[in-house]
Protein backbone atom coordinates (compact mmCIF):
# COMPACT_ATOMS: atom_id res chain seq x y z
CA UNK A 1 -18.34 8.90 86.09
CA UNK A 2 -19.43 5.30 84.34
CA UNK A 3 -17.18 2.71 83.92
CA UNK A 4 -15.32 2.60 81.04
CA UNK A 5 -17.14 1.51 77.21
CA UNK A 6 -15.06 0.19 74.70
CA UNK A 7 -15.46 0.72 71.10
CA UNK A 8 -13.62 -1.13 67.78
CA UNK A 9 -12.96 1.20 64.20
CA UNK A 10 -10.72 0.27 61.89
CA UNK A 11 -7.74 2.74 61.14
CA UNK A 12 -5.24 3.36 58.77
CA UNK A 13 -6.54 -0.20 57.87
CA UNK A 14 -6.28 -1.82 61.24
CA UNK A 15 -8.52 -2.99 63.68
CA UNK A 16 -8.29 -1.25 67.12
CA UNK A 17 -10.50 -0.51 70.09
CA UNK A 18 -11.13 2.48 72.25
CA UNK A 19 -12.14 2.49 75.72
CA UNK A 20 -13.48 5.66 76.93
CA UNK A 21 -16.07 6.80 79.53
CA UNK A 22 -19.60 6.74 78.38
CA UNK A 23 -19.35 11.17 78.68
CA UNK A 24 -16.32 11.09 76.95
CA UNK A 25 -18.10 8.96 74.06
CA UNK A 26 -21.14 11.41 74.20
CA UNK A 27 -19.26 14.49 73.97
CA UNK A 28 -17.41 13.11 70.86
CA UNK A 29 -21.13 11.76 69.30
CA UNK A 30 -21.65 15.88 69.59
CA UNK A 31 -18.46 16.72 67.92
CA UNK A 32 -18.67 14.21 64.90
CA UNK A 33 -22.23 15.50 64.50
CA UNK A 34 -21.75 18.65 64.48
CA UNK A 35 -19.04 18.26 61.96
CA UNK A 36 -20.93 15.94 60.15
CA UNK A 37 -18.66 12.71 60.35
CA UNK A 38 -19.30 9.52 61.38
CA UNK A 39 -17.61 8.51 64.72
CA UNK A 40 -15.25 6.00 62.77
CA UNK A 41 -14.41 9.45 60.70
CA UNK A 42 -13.69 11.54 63.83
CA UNK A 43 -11.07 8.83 65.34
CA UNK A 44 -9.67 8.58 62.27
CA UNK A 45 -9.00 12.67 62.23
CA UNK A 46 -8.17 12.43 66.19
CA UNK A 47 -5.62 9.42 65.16
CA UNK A 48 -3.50 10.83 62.24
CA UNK A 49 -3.17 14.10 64.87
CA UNK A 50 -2.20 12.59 67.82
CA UNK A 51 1.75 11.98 67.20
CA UNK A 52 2.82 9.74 70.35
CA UNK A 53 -0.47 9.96 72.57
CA UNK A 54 -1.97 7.54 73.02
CA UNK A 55 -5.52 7.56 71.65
CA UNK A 56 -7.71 7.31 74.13
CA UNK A 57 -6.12 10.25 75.73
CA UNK A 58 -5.79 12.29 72.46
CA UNK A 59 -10.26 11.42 72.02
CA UNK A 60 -10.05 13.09 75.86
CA UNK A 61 -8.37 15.82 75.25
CA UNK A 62 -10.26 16.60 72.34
CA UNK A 63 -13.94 16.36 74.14
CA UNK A 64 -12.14 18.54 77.17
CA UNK A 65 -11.67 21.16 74.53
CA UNK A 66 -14.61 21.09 72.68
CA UNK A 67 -16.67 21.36 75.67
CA UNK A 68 -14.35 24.20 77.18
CA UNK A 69 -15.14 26.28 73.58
CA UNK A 70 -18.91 25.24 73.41
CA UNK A 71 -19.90 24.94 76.77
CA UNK A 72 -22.16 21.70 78.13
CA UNK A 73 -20.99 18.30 77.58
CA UNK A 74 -23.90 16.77 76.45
């Protein structure tokens, strides 16, 4: 794997950033696309669902398990 590439959204109104492998970030690129959010719209979703994770692990954990139900990462 890549080193890590950090991106910045704003949520709930705040300013953060999210480091994440460059395959983590393309596997999420699939998932906003295929539901037809922007990538600022999918953290945001990933974010109010993640209780205590942290978010970077909760965007993980999400691209783990949409590539374990639709097969190839990118």
């Amino acid at each position: 794997m890549s080193g890590l590439s950090k991106r910045s959204v704003a949520l709930a109104g705040h300013a953060t950033s999210v480091a994440l492998e460059p395959e983590f970030w393309a596997v999420l690129d699939r998932i906003a696309a295929t539901r037809s959010l922007s990538k600022a719209q999918l953290l945001a979703e990933v974010d109010a669902g993640r209780g205590r994770r942290p978010l970077a692990s909760a965007c993980r954990l999400l691209a783990l398990d949409w590539v374990a139900d639709n097969g190839r990462a990118a």
